[in-house]
C-alpha atoms as a PDB file:
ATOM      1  CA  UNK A   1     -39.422 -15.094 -22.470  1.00  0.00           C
ATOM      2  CA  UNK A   2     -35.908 -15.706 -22.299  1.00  0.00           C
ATOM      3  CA  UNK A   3     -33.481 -12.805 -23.162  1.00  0.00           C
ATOM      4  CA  UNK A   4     -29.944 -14.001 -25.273  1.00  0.00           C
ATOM      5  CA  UNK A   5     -27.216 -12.759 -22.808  1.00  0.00           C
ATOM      6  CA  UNK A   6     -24.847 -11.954 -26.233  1.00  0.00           C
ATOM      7  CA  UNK A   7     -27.554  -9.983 -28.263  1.00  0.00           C
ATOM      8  CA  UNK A   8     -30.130  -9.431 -25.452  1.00  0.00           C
ATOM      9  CA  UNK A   9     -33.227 -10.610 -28.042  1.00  0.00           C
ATOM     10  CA  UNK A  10     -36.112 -12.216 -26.351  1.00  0.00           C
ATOM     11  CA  UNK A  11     -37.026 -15.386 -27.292  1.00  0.00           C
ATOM     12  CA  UNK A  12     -39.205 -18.011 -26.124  1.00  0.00           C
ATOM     13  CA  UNK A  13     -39.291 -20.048 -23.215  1.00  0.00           C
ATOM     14  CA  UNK A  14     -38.129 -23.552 -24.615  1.00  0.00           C
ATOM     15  CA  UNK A  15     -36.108 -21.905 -27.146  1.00  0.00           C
ATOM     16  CA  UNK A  16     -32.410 -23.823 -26.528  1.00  0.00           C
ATOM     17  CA  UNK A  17     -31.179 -21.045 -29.369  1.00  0.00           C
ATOM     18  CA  UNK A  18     -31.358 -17.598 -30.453  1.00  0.00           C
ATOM     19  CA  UNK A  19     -33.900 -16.758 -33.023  1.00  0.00           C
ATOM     20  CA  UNK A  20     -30.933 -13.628 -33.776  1.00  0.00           C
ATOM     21  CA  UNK A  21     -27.631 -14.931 -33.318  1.00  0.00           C
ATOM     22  CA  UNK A  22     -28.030 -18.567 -32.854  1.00  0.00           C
ATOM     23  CA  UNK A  23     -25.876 -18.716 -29.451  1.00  0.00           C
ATOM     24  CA  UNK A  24     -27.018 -21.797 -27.697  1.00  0.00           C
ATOM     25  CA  UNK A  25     -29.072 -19.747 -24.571  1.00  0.00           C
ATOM     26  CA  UNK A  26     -27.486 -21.505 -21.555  1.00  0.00           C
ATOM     27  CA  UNK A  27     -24.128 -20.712 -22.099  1.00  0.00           C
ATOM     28  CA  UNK A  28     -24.839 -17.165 -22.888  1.00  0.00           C
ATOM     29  CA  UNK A  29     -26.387 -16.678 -20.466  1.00  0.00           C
ATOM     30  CA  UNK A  30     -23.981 -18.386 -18.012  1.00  0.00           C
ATOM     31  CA  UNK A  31     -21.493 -16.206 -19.856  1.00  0.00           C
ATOM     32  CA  UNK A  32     -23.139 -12.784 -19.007  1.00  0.00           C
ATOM     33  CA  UNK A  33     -23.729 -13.450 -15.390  1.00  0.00           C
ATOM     34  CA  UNK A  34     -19.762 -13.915 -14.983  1.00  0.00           C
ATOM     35  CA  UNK A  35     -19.260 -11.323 -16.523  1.00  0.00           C
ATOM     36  CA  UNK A  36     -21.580  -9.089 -14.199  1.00  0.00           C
ATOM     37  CA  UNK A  37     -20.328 -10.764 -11.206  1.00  0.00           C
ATOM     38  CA  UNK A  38     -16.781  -9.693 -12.022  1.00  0.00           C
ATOM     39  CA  UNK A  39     -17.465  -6.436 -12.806  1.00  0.00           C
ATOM     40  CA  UNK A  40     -19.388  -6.295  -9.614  1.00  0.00           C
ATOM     41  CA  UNK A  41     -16.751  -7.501  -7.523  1.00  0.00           C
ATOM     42  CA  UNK A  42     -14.998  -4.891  -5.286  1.00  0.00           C
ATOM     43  CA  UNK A  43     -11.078  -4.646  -7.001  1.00  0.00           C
ATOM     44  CA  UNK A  44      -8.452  -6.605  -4.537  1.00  0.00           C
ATOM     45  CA  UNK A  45      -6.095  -4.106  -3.193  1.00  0.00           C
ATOM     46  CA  UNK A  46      -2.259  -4.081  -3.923  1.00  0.00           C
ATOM     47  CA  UNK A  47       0.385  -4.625  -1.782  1.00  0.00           C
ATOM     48  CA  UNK A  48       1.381  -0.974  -1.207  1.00  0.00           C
ATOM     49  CA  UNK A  49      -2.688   0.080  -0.334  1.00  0.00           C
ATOM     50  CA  UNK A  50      -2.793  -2.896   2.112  1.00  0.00           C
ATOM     51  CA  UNK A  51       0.441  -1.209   3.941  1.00  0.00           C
ATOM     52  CA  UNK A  52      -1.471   2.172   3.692  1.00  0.00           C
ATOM     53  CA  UNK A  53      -4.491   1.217   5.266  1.00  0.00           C
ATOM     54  CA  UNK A  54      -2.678  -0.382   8.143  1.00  0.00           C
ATOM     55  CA  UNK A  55      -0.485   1.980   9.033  1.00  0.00           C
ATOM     56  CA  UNK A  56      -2.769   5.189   8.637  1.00  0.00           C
ATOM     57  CA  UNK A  57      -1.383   8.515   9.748  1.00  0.00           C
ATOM     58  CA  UNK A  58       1.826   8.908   8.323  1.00  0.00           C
ATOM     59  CA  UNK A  59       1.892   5.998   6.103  1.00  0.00           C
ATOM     60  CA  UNK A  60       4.055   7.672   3.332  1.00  0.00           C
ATOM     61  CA  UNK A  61       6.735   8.665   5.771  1.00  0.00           C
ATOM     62  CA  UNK A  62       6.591   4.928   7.082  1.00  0.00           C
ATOM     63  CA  UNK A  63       6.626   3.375   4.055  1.00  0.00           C
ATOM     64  CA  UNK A  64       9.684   5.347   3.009  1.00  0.00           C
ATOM     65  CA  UNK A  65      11.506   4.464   6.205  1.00  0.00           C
ATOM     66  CA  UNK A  66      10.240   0.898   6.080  1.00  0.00           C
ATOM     67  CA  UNK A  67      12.402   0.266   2.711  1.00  0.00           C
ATOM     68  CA  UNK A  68      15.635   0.542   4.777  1.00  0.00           C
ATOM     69  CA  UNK A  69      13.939  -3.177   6.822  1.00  0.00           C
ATOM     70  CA  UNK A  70      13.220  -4.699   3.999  1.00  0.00           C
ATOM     71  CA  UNK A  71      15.738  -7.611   2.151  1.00  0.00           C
ATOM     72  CA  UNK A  72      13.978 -10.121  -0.435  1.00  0.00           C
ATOM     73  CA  UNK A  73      10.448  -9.867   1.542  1.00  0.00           C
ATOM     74  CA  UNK A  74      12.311 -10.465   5.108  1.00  0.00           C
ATOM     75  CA  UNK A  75      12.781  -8.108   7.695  1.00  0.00           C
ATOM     76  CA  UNK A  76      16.186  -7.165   8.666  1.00  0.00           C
ATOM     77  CA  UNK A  77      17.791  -4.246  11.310  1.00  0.00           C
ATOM     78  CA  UNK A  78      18.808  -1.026  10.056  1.00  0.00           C
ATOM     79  CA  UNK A  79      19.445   1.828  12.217  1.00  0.00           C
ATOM     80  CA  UNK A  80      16.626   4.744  11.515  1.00  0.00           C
ATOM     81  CA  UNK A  81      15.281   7.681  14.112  1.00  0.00           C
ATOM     82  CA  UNK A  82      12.033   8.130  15.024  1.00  0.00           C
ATOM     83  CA  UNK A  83      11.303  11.564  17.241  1.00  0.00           C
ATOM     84  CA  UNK A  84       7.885  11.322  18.599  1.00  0.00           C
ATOM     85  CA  UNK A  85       9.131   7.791  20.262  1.00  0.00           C
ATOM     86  CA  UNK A  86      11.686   9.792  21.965  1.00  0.00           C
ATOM     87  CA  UNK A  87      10.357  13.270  22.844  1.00  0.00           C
ATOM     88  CA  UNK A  88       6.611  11.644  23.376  1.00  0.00           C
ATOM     89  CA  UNK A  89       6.085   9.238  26.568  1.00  0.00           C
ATOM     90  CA  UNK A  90       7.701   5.974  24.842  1.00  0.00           C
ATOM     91  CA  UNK A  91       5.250   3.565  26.047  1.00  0.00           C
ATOM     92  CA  UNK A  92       2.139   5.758  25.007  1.00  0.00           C
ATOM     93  CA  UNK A  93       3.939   6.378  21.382  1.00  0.00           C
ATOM     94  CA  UNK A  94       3.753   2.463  21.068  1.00  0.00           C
ATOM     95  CA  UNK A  95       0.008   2.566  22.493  1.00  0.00           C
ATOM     96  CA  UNK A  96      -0.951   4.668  19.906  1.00  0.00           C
ATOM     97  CA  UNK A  97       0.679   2.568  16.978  1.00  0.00           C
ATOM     98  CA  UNK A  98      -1.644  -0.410  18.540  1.00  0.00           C
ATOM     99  CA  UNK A  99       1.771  -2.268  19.869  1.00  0.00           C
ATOM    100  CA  UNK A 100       0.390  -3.166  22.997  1.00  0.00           C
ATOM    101  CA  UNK A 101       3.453  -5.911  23.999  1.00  0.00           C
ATOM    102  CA  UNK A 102       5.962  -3.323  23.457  1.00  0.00           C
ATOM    103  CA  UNK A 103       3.793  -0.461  24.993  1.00  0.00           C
ATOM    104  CA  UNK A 104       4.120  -2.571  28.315  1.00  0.00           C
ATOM    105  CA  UNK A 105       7.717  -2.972  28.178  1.00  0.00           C
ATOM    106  CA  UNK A 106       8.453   0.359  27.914  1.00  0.00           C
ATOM    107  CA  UNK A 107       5.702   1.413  30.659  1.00  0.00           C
ATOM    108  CA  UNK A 108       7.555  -1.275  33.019  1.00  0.00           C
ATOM    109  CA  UNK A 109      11.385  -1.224  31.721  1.00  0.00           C
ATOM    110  CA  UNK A 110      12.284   2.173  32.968  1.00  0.00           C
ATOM    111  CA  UNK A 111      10.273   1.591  36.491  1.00  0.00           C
ATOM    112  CA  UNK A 112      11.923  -1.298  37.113  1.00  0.00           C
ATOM    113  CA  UNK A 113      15.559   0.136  36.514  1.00  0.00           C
ATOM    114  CA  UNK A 114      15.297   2.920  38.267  1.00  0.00           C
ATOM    115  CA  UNK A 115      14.092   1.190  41.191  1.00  0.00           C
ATOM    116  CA  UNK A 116      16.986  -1.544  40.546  1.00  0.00           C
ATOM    117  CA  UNK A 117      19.582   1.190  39.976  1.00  0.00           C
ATOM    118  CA  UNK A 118      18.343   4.010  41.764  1.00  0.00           C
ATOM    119  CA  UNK A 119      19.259   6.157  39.102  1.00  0.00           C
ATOM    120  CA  UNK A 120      16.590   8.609  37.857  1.00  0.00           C
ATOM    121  CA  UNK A 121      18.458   8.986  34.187  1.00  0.00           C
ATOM    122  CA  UNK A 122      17.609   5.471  33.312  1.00  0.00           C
ATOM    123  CA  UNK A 123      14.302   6.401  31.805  1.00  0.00           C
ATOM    124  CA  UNK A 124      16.467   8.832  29.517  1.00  0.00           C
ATOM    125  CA  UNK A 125      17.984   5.649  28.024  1.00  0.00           C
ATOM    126  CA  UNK A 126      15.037   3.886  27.735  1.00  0.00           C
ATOM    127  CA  UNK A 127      13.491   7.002  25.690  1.00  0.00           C
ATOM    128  CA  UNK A 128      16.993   6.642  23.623  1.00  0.00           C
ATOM    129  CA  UNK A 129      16.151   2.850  22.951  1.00  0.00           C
ATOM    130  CA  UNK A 130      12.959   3.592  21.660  1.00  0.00           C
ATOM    131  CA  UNK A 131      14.051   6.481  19.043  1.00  0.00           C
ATOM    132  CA  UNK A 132      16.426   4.403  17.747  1.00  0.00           C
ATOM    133  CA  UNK A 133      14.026   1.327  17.533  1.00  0.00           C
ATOM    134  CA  UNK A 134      10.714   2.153  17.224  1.00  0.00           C
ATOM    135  CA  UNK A 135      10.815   2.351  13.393  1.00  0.00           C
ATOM    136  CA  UNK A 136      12.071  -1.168  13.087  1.00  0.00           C
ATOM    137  CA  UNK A 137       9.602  -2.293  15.617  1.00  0.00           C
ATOM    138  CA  UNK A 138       7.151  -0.978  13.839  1.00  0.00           C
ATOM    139  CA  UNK A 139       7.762  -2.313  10.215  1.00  0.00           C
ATOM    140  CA  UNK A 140       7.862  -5.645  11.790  1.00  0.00           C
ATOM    141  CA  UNK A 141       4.628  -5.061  13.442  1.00  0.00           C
ATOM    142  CA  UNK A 142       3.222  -4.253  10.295  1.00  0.00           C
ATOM    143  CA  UNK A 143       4.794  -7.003   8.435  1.00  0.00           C
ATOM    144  CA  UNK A 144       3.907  -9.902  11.104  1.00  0.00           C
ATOM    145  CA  UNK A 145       0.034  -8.905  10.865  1.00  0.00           C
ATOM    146  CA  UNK A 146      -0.015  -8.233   7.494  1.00  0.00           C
ATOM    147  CA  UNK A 147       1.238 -11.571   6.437  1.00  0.00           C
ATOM    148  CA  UNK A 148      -0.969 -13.581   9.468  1.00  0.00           C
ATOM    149  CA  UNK A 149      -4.154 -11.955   7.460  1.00  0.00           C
ATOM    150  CA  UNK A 150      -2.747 -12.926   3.980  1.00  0.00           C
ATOM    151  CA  UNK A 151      -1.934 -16.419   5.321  1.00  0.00           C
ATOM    152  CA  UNK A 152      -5.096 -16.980   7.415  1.00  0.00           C
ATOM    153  CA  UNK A 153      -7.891 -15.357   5.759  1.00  0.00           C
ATOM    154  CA  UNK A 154      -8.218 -15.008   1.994  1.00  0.00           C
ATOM    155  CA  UNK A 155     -11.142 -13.409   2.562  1.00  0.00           C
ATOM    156  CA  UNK A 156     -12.893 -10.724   0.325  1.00  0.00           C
ATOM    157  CA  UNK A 157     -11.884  -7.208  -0.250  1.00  0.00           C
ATOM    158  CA  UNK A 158     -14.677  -5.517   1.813  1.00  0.00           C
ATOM    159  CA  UNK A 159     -13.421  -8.281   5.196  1.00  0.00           C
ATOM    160  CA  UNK A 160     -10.090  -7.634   4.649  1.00  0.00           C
ATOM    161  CA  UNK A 161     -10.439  -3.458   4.729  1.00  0.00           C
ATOM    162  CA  UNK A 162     -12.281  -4.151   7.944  1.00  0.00           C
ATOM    163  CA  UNK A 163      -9.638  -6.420   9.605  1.00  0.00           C
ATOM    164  CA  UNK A 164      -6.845  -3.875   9.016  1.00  0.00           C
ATOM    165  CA  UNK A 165      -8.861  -1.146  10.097  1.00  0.00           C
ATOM    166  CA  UNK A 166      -9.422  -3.398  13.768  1.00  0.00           C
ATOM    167  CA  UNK A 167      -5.948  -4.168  13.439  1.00  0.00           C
ATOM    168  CA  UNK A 168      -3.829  -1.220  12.124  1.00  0.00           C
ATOM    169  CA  UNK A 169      -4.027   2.520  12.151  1.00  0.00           C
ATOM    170  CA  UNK A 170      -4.089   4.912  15.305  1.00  0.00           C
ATOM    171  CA  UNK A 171      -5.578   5.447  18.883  1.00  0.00           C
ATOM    172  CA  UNK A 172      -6.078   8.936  18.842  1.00  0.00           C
ATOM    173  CA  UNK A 173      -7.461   9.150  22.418  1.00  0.00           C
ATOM    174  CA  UNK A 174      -3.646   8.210  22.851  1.00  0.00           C
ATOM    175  CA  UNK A 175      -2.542  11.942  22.217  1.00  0.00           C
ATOM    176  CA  UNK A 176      -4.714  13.399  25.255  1.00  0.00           C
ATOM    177  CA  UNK A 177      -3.419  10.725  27.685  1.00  0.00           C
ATOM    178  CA  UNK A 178       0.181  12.287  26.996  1.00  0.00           C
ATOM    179  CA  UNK A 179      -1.323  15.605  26.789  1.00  0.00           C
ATOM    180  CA  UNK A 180      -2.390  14.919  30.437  1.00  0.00           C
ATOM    181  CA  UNK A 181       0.957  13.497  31.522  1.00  0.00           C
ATOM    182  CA  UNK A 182       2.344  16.585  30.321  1.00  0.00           C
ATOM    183  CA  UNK A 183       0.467  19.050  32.297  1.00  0.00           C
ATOM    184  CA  UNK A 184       0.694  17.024  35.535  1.00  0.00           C
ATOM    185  CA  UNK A 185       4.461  17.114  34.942  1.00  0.00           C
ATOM    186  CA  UNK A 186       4.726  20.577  34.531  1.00  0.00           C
ATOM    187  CA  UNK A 187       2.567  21.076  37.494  1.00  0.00           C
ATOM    188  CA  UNK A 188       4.780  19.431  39.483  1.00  0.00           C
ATOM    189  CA  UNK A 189       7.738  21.366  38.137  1.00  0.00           C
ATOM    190  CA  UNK A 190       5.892  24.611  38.727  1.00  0.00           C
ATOM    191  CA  UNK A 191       5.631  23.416  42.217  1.00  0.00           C
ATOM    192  CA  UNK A 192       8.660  22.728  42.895  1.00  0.00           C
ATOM    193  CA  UNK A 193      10.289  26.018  41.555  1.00  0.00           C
ATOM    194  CA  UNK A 194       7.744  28.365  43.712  1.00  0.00           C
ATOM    195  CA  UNK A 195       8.671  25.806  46.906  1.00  0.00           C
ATOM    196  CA  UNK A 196      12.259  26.794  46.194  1.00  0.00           C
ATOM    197  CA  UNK A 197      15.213  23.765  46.748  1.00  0.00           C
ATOM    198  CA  UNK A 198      15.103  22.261  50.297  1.00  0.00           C
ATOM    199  CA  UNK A 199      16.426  24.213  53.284  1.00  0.00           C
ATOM    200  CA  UNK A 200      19.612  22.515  54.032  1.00  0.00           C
ATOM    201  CA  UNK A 201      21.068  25.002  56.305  1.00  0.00           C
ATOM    202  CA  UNK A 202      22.341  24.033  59.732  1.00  0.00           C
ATOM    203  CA  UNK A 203      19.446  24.309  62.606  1.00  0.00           C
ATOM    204  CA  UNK A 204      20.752  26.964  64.879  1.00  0.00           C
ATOM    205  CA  UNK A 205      22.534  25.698  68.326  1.00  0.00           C
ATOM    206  CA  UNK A 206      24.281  22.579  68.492  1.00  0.00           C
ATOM    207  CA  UNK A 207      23.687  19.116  69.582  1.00  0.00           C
ATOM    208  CA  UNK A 208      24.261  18.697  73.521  1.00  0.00           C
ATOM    209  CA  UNK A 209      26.654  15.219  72.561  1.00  0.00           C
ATOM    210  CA  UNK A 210      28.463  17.634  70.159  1.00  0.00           C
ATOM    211  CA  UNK A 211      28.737  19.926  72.852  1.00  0.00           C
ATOM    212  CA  UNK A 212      29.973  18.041  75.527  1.00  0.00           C
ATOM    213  CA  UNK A 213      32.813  16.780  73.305  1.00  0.00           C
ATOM    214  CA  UNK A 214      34.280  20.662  73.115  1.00  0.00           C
ATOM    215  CA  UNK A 215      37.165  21.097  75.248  1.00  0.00           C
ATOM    216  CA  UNK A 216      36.438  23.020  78.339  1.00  0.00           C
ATOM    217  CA  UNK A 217      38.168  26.355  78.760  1.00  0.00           C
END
């Protein structure tokens, strides 16, 4: 038996019509599958949940920040803050957003010139850069791998969720690495204070060169 996919009466085999309605059965039935394949489909997401689901912790924060970067679809600079860039380890910050080019620059940058300029303060203005530039290297992030998925993969909804989720979000095993920086910093400091500041006092008794060059009496 064949069942009409408008009125769903059964009718026979070789029947190329409906005994009820007179639809011609093929179509119909063509008609109805469609249908239930649409309706099956998973819904595409919009633009805004596609941001969401990349960014992940935070996203509504981001996404109100992001709308200073944003002119006709392209990115441009705006200055913005962002604190946990600053007061957290930069470099781990931008290991935890998944920006592992920018993680290394800021892990080598303030090495590199403090050893060039033997200043210890120039990791304080490398923590500066990154407050004040973190949030627009961040919507850019977002934006660059965002569009290489749109442009690359028109793939289905159930793919796509997957390839942000590889792509976007968090590393929250991030957090304890700083966590441990922390502690061994503060160690150190604790150290440091109960050693007291370096005995710079004169060693008692002089040099014999710098006595032989006093006058005799």
């Amino acid at each position: 038996m064949t069942t009409c996919g408008q009125c769903h009466r059964q009718n026979p085999d070789d029947a190329n019509f409906c005994h009820q309605c007179g639809v011609k059965l093929m179509e119909a039935n063509a008609s109805d599958e469609a249908t239930a394949e649409s309706t099956a489909a998973p819904p595409i997401y919009d633009e805004e949940t596609v941001w969401r689901q990349f960014i992940g912790p935070n996203a509504d924060y981001y996404l109100r920040v992001f709308k200073k970067f944003s002119s006709n679809g392209q990115p441009r600079f705006a200055l913005s803050w962002n604190w946990p860039a600053f007061l957290y380890i930069s470099f781990l910050w931008f290991l935890y957003r998944k920006m592992y080019l920018h993680a290394f620059v800021y892990a080598v940058g303030p090495m590199v010139s403090t050893y060039l300029t033997g200043d210890v303060s120039a990791g304080i203005i490398w923590s500066v850069m990154a407050g004040a530039t973190a949030n627009y290297l961040y919507y850019w992030h977002c934006w660059e791998h965002i569009g290489d998925m749109k442009r690359t993969s028109r793939m289905d909804p159930a793919v796509q969720g997957a390839a942000l989720k590889e792509s976007g979000g968090v590393q929250p095993y991030v957090i304890w690495v700083g966590v441990v920086f922390y502690l061994i910093f503060l160690a150190t400091l604790v150290k440091m204070v109960q050693e007291g500041p370096p005995d710079l006092e004169e060693p008692p008794g002089r040099p014999a060169k710098q006595a032989a060059l006093q006058p005799q009496v």
